[in-house]
Protein backbone atom coordinates (compact mmCIF):
# COMPACT_ATOMS: atom_id res chain seq x y z
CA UNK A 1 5.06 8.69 -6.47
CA UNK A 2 8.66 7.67 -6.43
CA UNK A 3 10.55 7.88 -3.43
CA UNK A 4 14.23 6.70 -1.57
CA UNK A 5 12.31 3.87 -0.08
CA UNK A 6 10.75 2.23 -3.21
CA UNK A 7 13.31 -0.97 -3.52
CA UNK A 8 13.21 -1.54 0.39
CA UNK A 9 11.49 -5.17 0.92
CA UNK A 10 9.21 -6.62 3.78
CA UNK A 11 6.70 -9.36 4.25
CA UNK A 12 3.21 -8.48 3.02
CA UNK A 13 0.27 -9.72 5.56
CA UNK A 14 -1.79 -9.53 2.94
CA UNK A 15 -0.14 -11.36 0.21
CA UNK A 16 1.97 -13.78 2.03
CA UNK A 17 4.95 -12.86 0.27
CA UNK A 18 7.63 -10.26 -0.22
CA UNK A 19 6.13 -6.89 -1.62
CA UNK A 20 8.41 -3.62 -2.17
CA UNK A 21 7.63 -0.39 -0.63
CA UNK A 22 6.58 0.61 -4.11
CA UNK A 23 4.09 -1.73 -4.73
CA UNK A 24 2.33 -0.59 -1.20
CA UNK A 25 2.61 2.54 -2.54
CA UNK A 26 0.24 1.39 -5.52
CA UNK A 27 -1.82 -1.37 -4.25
CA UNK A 28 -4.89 0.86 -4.83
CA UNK A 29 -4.39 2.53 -7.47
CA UNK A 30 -4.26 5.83 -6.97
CA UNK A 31 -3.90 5.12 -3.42
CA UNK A 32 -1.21 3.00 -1.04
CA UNK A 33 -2.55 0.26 0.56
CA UNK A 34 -4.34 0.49 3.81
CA UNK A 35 -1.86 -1.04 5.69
CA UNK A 36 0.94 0.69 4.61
CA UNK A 37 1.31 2.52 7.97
CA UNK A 38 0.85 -0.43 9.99
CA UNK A 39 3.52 -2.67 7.92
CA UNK A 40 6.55 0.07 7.65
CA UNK A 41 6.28 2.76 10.32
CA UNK A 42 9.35 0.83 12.28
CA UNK A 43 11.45 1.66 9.52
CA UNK A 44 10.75 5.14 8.79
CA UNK A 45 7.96 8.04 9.04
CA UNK A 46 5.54 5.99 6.40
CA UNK A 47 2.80 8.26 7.56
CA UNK A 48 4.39 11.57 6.84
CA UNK A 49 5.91 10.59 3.76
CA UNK A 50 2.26 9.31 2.28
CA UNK A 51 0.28 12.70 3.44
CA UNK A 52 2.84 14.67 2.24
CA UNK A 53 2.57 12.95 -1.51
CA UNK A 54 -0.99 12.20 -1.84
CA UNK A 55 -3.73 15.36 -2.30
CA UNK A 56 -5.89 16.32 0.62
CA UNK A 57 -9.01 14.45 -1.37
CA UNK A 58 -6.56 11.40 -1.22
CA UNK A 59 -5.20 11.57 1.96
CA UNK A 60 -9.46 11.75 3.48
CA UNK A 61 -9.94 8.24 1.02
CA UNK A 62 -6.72 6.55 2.29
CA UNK A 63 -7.62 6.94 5.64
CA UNK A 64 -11.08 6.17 5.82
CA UNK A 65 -10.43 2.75 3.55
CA UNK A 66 -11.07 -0.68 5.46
CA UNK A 67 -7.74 -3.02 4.33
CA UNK A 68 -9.36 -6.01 2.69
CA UNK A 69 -9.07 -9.70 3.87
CA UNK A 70 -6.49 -11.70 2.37
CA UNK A 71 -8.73 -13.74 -0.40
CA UNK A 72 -10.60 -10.54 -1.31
CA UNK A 73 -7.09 -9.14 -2.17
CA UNK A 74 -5.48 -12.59 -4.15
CA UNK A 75 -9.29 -12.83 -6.06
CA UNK A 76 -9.09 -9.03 -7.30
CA UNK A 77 -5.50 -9.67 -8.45
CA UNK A 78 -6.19 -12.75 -9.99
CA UNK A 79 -8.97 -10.78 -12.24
CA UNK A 80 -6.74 -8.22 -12.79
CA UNK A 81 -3.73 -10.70 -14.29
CA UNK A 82 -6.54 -12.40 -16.16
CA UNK A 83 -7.61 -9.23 -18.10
């Protein structure tokens, strides 16, 4: 899903680091990250903008998924780089 607010930039909680709105977007695969709504809503409608791009099946995943801790997140990444 591309959108106007892909290059925009903000501290991920998560990571620790800087993460663009289009990485959120993708931090699941097929779905944004869980705490996409919590991270950007001051800057625009985040919430709107995901329901309206994801499928209905999507939308019911997204917002029953539990954000993972911190670690969890760095060791999946970590895996991920490695393979």
């Amino acid at each position: 899903m591309k959108t106007e607010h892909d290059h925009k930039l903000i501290r991920c909680p998560k990571l620790g680091d800087e993460m663009t709105f289009a990485y959120c977007l993708r931090e699941a695969g097929d779905l944004p990250c869980a705490r996409i709504v919590q991270c950007w809503f001051l800057f625009f409608d985040v919430a709107a903008l995901v329901k309206e791009n994801l499928t209905h099946e999507q939308w019911e995943r997204f917002t029953c998924a539990q954000p993972k801790d911190k670690v969890t997140s760095l060791i999946e990444i970590i895996k991920k780089a490695k393979r």
